[in-house]
PDB file of N, CA and C in Angstrom:
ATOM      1  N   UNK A   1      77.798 108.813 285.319  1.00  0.00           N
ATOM      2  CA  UNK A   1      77.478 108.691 286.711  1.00  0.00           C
ATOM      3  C   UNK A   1      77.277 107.206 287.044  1.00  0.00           C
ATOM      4  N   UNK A   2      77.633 106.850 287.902  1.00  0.00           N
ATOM      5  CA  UNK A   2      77.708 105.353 288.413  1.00  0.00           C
ATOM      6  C   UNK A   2      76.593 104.923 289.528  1.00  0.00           C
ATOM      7  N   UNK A   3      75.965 104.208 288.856  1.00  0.00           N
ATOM      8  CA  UNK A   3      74.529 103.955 289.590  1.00  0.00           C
ATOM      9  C   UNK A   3      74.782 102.911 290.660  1.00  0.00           C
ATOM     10  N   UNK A   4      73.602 102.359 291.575  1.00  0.00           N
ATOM     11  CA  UNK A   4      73.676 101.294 291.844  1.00  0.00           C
ATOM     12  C   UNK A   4      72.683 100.298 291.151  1.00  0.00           C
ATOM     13  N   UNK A   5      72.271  98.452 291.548  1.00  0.00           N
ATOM     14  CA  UNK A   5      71.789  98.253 290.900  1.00  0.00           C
ATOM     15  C   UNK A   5      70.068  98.052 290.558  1.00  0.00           C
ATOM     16  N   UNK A   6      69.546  98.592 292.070  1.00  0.00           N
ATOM     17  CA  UNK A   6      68.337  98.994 291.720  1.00  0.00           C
ATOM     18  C   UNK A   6      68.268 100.159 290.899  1.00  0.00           C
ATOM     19  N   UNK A   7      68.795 101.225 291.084  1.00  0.00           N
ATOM     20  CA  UNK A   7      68.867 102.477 290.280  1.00  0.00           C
ATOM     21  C   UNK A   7      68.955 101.993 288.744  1.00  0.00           C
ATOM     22  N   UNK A   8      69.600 101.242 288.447  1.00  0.00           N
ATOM     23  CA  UNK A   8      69.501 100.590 286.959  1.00  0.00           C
ATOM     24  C   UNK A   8      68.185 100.336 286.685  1.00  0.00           C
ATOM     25  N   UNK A   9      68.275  99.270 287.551  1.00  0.00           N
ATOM     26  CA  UNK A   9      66.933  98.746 287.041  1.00  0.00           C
ATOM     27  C   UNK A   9      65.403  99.598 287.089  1.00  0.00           C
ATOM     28  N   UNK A  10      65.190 101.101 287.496  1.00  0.00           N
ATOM     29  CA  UNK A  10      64.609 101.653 287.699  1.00  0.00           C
ATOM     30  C   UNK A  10      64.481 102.289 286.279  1.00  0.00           C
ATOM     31  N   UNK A  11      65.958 102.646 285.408  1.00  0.00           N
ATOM     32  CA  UNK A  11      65.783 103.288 284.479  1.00  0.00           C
ATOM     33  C   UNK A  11      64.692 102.963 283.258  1.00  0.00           C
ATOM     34  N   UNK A  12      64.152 103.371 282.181  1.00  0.00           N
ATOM     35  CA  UNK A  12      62.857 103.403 281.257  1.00  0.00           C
ATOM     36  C   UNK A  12      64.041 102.343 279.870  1.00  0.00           C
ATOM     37  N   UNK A  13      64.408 101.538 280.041  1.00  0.00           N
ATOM     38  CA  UNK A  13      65.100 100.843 278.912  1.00  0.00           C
ATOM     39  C   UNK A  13      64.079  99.954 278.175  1.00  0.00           C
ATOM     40  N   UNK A  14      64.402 100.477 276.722  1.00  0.00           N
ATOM     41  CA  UNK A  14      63.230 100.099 276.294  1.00  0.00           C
ATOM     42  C   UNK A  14      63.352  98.265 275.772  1.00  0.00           C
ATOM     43  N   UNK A  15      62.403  97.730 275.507  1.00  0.00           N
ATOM     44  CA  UNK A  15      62.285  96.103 275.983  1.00  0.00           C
ATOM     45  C   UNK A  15      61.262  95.548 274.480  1.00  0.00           C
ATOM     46  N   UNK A  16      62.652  95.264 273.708  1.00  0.00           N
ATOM     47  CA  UNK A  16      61.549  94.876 272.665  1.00  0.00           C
ATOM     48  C   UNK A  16      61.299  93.161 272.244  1.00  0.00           C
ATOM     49  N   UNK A  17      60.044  92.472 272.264  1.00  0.00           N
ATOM     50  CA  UNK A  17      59.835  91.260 271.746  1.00  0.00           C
ATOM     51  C   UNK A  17      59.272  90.800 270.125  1.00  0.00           C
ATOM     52  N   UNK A  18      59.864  90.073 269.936  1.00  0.00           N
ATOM     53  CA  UNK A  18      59.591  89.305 268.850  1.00  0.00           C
ATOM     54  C   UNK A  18      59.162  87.487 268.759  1.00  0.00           C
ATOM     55  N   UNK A  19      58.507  87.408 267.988  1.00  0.00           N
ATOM     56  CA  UNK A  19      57.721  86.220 267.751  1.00  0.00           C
ATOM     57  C   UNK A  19      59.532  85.073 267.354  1.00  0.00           C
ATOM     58  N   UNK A  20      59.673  83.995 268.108  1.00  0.00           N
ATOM     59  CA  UNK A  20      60.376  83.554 267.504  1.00  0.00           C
ATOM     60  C   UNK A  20      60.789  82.155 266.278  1.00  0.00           C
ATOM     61  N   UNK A  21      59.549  81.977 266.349  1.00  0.00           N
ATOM     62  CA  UNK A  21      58.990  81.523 265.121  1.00  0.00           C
ATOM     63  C   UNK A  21      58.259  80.123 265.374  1.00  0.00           C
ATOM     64  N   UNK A  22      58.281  79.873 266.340  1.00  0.00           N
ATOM     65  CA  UNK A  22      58.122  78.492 267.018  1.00  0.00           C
ATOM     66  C   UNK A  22      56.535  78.395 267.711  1.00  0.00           C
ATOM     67  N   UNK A  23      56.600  79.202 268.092  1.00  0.00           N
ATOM     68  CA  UNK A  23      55.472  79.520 269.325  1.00  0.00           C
ATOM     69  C   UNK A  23      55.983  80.123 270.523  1.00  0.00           C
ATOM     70  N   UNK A  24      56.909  80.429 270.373  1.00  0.00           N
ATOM     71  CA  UNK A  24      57.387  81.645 271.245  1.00  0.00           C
ATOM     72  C   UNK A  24      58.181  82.950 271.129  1.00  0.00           C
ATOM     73  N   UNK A  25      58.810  83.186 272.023  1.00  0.00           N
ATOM     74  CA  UNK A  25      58.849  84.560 271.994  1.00  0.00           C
ATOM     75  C   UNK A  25      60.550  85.083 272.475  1.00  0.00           C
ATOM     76  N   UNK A  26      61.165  85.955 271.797  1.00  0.00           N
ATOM     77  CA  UNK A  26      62.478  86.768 272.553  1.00  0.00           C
ATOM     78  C   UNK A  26      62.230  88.181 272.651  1.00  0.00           C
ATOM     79  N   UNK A  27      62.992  88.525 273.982  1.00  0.00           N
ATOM     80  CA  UNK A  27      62.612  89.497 274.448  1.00  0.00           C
ATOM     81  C   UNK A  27      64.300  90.056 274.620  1.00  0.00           C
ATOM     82  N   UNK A  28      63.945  91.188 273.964  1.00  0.00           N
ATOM     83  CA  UNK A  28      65.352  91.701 274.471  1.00  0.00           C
ATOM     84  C   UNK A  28      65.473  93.682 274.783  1.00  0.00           C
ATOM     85  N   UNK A  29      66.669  94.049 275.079  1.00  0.00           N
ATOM     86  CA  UNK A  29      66.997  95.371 275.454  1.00  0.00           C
ATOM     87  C   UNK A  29      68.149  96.034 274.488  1.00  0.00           C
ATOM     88  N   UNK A  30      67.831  96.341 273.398  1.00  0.00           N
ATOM     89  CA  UNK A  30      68.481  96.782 272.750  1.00  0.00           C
ATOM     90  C   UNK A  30      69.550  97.969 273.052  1.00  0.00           C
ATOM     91  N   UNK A  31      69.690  98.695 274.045  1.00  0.00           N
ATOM     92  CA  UNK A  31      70.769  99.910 274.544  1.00  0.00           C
ATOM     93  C   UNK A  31      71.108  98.594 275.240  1.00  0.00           C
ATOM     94  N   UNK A  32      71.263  97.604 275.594  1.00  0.00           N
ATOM     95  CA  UNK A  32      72.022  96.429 276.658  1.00  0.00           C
ATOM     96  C   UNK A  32      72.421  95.543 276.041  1.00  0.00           C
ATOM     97  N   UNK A  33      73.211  95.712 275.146  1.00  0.00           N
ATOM     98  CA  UNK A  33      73.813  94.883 273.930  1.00  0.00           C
ATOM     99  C   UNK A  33      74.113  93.473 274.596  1.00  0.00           C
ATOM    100  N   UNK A  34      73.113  92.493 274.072  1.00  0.00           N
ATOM    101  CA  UNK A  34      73.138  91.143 274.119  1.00  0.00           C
ATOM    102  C   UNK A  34      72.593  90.961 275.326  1.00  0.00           C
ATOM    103  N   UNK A  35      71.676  91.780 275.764  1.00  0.00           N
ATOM    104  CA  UNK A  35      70.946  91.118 277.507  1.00  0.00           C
ATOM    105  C   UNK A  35      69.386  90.871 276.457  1.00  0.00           C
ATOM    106  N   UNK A  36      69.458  88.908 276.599  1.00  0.00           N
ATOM    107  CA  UNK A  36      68.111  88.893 275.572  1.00  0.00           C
ATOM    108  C   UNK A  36      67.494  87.385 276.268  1.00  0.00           C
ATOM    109  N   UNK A  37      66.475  86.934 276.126  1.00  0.00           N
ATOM    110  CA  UNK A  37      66.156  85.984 276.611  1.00  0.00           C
ATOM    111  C   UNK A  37      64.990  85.706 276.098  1.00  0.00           C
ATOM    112  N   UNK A  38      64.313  84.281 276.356  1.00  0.00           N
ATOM    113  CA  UNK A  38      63.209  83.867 275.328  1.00  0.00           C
ATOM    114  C   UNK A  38      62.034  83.355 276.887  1.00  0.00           C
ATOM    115  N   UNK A  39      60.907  83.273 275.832  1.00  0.00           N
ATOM    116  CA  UNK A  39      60.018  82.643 277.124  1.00  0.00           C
ATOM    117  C   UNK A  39      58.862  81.835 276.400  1.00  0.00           C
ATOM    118  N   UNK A  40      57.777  81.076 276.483  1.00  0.00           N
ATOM    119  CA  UNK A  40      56.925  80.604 275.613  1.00  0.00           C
ATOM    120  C   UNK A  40      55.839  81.219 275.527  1.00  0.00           C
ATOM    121  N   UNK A  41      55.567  82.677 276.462  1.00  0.00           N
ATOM    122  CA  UNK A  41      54.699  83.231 276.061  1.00  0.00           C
ATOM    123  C   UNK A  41      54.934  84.848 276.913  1.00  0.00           C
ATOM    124  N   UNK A  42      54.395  85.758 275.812  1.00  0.00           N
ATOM    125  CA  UNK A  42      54.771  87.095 275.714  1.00  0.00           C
ATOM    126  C   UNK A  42      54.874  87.222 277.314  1.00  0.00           C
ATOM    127  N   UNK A  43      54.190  86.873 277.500  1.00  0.00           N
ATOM    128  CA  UNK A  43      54.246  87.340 279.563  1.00  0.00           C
ATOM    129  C   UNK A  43      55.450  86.390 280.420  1.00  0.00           C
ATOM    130  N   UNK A  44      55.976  85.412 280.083  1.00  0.00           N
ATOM    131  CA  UNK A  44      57.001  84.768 279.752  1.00  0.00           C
ATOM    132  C   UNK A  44      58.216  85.355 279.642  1.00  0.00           C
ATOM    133  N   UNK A  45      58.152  85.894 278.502  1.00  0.00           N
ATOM    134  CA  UNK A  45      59.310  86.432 277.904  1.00  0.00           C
ATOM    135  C   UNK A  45      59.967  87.606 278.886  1.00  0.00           C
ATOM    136  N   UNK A  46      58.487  88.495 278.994  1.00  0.00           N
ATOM    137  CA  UNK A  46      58.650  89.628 279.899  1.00  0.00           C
ATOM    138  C   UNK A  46      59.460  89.518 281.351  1.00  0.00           C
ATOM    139  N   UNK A  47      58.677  88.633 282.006  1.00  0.00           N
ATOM    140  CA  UNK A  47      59.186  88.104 283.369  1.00  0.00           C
ATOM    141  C   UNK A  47      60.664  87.961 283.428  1.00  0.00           C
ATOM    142  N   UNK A  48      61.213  87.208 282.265  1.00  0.00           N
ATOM    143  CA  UNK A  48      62.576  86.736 281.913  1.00  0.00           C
ATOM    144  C   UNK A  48      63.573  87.637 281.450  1.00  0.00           C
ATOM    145  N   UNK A  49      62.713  88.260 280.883  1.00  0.00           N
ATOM    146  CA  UNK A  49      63.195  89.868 280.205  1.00  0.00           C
ATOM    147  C   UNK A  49      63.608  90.571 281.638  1.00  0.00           C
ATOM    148  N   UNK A  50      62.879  90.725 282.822  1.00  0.00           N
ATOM    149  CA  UNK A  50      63.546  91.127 284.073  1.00  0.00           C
ATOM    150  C   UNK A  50      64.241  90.850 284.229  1.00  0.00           C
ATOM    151  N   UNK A  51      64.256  89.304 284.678  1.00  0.00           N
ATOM    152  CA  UNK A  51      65.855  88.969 284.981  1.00  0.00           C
ATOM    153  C   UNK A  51      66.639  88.384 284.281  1.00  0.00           C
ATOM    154  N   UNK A  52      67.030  88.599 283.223  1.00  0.00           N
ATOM    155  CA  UNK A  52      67.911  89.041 282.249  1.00  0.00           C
ATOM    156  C   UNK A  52      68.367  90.382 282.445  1.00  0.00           C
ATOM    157  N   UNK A  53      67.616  91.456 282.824  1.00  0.00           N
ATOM    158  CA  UNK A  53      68.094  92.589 282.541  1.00  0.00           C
ATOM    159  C   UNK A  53      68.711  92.994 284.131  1.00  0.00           C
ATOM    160  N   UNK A  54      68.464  92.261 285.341  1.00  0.00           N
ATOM    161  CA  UNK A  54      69.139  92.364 286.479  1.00  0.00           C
ATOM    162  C   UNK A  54      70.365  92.344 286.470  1.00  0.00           C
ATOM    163  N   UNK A  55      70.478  90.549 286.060  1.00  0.00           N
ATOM    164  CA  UNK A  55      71.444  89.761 285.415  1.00  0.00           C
ATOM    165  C   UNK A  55      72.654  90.538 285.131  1.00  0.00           C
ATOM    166  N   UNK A  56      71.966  91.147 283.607  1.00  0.00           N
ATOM    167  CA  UNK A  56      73.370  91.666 282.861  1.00  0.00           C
ATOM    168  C   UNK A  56      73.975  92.952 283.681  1.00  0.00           C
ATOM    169  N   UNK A  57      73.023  93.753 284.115  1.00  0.00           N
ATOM    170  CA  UNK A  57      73.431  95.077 284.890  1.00  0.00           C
ATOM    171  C   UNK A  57      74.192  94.313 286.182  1.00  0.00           C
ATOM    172  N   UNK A  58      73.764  93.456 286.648  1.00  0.00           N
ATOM    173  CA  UNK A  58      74.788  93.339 287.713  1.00  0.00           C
ATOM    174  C   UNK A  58      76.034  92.658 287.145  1.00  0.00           C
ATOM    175  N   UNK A  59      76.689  92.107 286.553  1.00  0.00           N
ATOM    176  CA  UNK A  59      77.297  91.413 285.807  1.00  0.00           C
ATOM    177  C   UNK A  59      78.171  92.870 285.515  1.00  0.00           C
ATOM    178  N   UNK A  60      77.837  93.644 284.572  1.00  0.00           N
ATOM    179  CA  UNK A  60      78.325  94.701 283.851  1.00  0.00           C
ATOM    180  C   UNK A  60      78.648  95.513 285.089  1.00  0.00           C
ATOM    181  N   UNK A  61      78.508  95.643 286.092  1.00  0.00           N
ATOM    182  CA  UNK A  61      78.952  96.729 287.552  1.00  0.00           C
ATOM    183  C   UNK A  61      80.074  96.194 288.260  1.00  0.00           C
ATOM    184  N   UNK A  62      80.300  94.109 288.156  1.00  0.00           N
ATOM    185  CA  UNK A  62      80.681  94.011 288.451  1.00  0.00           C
ATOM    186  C   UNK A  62      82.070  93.892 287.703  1.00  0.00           C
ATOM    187  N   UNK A  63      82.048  93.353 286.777  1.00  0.00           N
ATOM    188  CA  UNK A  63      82.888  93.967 286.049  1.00  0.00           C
ATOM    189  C   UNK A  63      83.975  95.275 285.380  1.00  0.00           C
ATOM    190  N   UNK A  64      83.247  96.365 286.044  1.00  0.00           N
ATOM    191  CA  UNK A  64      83.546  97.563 286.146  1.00  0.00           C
ATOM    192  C   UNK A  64      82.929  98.194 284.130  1.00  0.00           C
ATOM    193  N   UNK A  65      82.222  97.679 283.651  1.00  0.00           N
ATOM    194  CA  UNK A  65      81.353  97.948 282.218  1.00  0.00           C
ATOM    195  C   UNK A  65      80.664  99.206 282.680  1.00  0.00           C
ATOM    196  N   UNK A  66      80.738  99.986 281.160  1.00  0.00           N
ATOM    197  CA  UNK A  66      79.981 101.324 281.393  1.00  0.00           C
ATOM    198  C   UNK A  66      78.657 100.778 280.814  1.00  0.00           C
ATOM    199  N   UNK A  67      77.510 101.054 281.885  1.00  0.00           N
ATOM    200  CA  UNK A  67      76.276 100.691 281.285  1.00  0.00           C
ATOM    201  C   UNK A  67      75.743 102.031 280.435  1.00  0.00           C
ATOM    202  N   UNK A  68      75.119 101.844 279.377  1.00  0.00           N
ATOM    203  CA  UNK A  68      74.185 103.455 278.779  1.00  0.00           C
ATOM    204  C   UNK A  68      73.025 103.325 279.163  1.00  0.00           C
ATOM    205  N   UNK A  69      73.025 105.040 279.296  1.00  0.00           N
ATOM    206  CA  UNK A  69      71.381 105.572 279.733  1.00  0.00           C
ATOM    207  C   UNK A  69      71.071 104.770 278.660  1.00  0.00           C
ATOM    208  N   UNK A  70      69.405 104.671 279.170  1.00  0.00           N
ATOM    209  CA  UNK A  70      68.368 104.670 277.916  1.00  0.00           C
ATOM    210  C   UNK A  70      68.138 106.020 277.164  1.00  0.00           C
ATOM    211  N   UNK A  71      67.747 105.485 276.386  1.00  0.00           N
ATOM    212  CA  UNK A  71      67.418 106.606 274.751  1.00  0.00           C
ATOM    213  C   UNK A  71      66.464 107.436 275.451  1.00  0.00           C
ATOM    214  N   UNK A  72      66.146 108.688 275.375  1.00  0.00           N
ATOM    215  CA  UNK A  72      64.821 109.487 275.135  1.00  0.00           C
ATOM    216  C   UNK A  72      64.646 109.697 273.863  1.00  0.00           C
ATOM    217  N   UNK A  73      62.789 110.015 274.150  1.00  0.00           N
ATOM    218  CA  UNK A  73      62.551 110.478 272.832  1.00  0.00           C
ATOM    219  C   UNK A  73      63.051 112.013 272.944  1.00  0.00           C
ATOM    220  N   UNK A  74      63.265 112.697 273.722  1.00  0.00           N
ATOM    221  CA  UNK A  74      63.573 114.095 273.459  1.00  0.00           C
ATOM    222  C   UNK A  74      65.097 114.170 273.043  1.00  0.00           C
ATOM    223  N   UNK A  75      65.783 112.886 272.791  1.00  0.00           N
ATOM    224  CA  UNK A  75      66.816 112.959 272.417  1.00  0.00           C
ATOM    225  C   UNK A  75      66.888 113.240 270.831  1.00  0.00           C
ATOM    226  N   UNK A  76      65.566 112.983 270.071  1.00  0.00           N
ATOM    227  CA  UNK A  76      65.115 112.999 268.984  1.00  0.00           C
ATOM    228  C   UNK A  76      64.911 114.607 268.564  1.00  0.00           C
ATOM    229  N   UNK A  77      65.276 115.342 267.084  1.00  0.00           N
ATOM    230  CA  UNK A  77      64.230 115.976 266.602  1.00  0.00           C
ATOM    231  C   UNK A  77      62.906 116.101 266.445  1.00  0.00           C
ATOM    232  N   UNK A  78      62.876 114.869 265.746  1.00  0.00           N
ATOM    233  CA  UNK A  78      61.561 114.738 264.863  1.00  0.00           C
ATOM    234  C   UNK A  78      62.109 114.671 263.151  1.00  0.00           C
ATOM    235  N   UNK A  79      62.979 114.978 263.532  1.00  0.00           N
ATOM    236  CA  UNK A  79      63.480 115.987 261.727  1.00  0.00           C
ATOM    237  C   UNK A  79      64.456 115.241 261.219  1.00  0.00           C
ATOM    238  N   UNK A  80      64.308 115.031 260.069  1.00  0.00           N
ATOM    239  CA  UNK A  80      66.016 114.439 258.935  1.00  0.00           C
ATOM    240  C   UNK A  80      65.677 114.448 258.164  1.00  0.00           C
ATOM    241  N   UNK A  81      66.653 114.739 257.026  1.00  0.00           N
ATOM    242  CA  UNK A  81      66.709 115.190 255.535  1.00  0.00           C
ATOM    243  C   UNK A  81      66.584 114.227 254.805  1.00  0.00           C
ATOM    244  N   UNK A  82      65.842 114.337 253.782  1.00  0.00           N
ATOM    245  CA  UNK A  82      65.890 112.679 252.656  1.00  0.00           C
ATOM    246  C   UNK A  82      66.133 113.490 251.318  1.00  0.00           C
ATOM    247  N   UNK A  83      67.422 112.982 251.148  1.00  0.00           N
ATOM    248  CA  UNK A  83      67.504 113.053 249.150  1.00  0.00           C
ATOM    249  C   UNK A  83      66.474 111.751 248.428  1.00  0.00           C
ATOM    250  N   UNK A  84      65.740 112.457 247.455  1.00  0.00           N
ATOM    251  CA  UNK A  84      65.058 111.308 246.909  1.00  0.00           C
ATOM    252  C   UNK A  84      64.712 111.476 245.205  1.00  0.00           C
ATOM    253  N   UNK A  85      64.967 110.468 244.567  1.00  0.00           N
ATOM    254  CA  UNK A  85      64.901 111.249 242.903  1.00  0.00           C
ATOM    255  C   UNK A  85      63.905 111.745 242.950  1.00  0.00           C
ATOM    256  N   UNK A  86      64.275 112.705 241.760  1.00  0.00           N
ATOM    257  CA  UNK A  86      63.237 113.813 241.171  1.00  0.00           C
ATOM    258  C   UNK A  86      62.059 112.929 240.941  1.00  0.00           C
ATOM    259  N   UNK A  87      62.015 111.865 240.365  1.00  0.00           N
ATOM    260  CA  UNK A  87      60.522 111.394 240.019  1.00  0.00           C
ATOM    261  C   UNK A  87      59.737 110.693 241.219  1.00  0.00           C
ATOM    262  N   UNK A  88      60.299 110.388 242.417  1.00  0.00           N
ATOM    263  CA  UNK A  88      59.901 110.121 243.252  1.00  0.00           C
ATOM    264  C   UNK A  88      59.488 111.062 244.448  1.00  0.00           C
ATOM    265  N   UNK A  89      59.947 111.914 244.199  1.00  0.00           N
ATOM    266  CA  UNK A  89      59.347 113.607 245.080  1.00  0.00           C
ATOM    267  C   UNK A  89      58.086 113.851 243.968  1.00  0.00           C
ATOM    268  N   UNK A  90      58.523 113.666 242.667  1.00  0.00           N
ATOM    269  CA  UNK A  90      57.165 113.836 241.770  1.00  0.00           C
ATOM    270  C   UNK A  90      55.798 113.306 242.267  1.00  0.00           C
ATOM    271  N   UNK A  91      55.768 112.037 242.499  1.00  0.00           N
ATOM    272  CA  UNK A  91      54.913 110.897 243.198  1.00  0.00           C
ATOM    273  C   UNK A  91      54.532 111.225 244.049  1.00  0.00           C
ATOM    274  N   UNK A  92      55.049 111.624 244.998  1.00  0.00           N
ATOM    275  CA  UNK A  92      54.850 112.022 246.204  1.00  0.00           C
ATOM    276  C   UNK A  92      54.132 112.956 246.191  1.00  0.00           C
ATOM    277  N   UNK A  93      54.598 114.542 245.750  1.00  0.00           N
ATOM    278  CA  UNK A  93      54.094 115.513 245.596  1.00  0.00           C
ATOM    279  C   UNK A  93      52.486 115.466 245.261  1.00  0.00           C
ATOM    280  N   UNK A  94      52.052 114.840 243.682  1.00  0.00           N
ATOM    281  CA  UNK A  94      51.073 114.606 243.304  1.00  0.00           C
ATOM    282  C   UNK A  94      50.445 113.653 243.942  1.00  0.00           C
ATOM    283  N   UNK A  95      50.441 112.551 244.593  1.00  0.00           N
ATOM    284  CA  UNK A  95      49.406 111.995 245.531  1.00  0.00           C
ATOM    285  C   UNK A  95      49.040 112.645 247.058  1.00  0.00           C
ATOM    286  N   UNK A  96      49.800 113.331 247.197  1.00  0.00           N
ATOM    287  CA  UNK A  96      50.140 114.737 248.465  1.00  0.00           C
ATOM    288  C   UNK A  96      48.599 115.437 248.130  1.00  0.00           C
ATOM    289  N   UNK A  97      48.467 115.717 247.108  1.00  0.00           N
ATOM    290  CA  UNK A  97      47.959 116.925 246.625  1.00  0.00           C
ATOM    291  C   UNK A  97      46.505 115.915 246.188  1.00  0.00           C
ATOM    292  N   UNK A  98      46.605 114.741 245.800  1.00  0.00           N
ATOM    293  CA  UNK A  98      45.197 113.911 245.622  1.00  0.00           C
ATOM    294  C   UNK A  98      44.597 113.946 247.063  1.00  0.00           C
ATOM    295  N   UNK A  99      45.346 113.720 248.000  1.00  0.00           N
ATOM    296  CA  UNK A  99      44.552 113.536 248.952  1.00  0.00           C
ATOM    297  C   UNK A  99      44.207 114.457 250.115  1.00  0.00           C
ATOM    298  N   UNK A 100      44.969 116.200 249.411  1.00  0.00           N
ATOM    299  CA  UNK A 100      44.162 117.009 250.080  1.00  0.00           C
ATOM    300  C   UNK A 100      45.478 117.584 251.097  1.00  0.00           C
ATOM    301  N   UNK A 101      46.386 116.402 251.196  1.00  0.00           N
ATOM    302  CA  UNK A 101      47.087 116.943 252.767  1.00  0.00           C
ATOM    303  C   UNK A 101      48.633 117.297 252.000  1.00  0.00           C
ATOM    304  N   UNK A 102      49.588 117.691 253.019  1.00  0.00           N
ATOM    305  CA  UNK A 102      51.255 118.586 252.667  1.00  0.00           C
ATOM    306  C   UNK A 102      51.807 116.819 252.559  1.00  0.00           C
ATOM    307  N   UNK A 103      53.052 117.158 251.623  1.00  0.00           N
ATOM    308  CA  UNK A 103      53.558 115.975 251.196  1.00  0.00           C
ATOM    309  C   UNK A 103      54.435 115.290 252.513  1.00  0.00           C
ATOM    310  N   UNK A 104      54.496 116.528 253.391  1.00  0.00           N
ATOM    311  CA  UNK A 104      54.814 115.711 254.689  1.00  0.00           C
ATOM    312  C   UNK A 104      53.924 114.842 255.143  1.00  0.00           C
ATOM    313  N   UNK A 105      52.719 115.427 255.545  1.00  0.00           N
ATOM    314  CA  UNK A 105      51.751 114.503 256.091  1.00  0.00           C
ATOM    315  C   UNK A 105      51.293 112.993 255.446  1.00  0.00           C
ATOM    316  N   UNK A 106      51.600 113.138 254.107  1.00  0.00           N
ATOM    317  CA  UNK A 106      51.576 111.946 253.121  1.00  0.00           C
ATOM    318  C   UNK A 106      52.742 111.212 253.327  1.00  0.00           C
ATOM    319  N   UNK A 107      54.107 111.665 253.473  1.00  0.00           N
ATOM    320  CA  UNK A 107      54.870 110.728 253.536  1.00  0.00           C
ATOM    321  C   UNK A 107      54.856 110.296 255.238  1.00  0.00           C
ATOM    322  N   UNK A 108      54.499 111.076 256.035  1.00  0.00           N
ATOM    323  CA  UNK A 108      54.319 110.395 257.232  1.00  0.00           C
ATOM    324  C   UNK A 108      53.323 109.606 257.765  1.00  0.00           C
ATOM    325  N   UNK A 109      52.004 109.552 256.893  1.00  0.00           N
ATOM    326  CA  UNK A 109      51.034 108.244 256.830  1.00  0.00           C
ATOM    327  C   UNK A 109      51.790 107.191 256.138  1.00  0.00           C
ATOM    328  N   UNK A 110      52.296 107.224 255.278  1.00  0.00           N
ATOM    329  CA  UNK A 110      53.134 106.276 254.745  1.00  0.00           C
ATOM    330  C   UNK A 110      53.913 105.067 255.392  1.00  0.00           C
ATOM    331  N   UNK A 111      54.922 105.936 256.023  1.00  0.00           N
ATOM    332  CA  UNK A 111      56.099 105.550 257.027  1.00  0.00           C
ATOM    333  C   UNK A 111      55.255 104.730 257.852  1.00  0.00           C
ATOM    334  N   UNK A 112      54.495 105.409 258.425  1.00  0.00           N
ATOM    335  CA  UNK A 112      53.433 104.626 260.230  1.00  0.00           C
ATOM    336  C   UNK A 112      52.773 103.651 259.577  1.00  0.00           C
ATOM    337  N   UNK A 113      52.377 103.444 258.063  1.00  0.00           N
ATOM    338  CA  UNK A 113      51.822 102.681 257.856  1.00  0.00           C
ATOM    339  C   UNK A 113      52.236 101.311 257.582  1.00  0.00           C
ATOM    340  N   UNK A 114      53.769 101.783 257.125  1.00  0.00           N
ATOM    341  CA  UNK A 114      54.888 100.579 256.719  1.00  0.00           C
ATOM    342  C   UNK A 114      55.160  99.821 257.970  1.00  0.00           C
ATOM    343  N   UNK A 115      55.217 100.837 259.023  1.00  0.00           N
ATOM    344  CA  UNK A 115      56.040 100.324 260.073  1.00  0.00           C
ATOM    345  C   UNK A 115      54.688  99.683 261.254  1.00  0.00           C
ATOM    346  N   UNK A 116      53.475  99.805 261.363  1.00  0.00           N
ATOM    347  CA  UNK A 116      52.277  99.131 261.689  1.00  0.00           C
ATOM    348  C   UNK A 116      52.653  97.640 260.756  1.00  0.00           C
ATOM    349  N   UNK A 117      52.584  97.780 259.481  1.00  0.00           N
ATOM    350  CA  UNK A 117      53.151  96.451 258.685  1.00  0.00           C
ATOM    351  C   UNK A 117      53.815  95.510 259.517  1.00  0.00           C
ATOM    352  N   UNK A 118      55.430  95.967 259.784  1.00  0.00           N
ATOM    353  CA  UNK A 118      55.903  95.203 260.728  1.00  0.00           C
ATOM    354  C   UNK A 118      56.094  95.348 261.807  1.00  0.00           C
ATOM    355  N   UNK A 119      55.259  95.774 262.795  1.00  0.00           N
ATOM    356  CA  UNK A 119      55.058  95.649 264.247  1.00  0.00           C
ATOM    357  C   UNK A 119      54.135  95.087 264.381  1.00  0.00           C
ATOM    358  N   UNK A 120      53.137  94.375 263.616  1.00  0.00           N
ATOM    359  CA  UNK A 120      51.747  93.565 263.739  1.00  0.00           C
ATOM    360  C   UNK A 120      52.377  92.209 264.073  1.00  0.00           C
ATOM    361  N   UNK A 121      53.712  91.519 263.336  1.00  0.00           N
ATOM    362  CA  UNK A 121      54.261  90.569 263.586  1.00  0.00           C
ATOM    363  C   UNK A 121      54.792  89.858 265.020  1.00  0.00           C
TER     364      UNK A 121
END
C-alpha cells in the first residue's frame, strides 16, 4: 500500500543508537536500510534521527522505492528450535534443576542476561 509522507512517518520504526566511540552517538533505523545519522548527544542523535528518517522516506517516494512496514512483535512466535550438543543440554539441564526452575526458564535468564551485557553499552 502506498502511503503518503506523514503517514510514514507516523509508522512505529524502530530507532536504534549506539555509542560511537568518541563521545557521541549514531542513531539509526534498521528496516530503512542506510537512513542513519550521528549527533553529540543521545537527544542529538534522536532529533537527527527524525530528520534523517523524513529525509530518506521522502527521497525513497520520490524515487518510486518500496518502503517496508516496520517489524511487529506479533510478527514473532516467541519460539525456535536450537540443536545443541548433548553435553551442553547436559549443563543446562543440571543447572536448570540447581536452581529450582524448567531449563527453559534457565536458558531464558541467560539470553536477557547476555543481551542486558550488550545493551548497557
Amino acid at each position: 500500500m502506498m502511503r503518503g509522507l506523514e503517514e510514514y512517518m507516523k509508522l512505529p520504526y524502530r530507532m536504534e543508537i549506539v555509542s560511537d566511540g568518541e563521545g557521541g552517538y549514531v542513531a539509526s533505523y534498521p528496516e530503512l536500510k542506510g537512513c542513519l545519522t550521528s549527533g553529540e548527544s543521545i537527544e542529538a542523535a534522536v532529533a537527527n534521527a527524525e530528520d534523517a528518517k523524513r529525509e530518506w522516506i521522502a527521497a525513497a517516494l520520490e524515487d518510486g522505492y518500496t518502503i517496508p512496514e516496520p517489524e511487529r512483535d506479533a510478527d514473532y512466535s516467541g519460539q525456535f528450535k536450537l540443536r545443541i550438543p548433548k553435553s551442553l543440554h547436559r549443563r543446562l539441564a543440571e543447572e536448570s534443576r540447581r536452581e529450582g526452575i524448567s531449563m527453559n526458564q534457565y536458558c531464558l535468564y541467560l539470553l536477557s542476561r547476555n543481551d542486558a551485557l550488550y545493551t548497557r553499552n
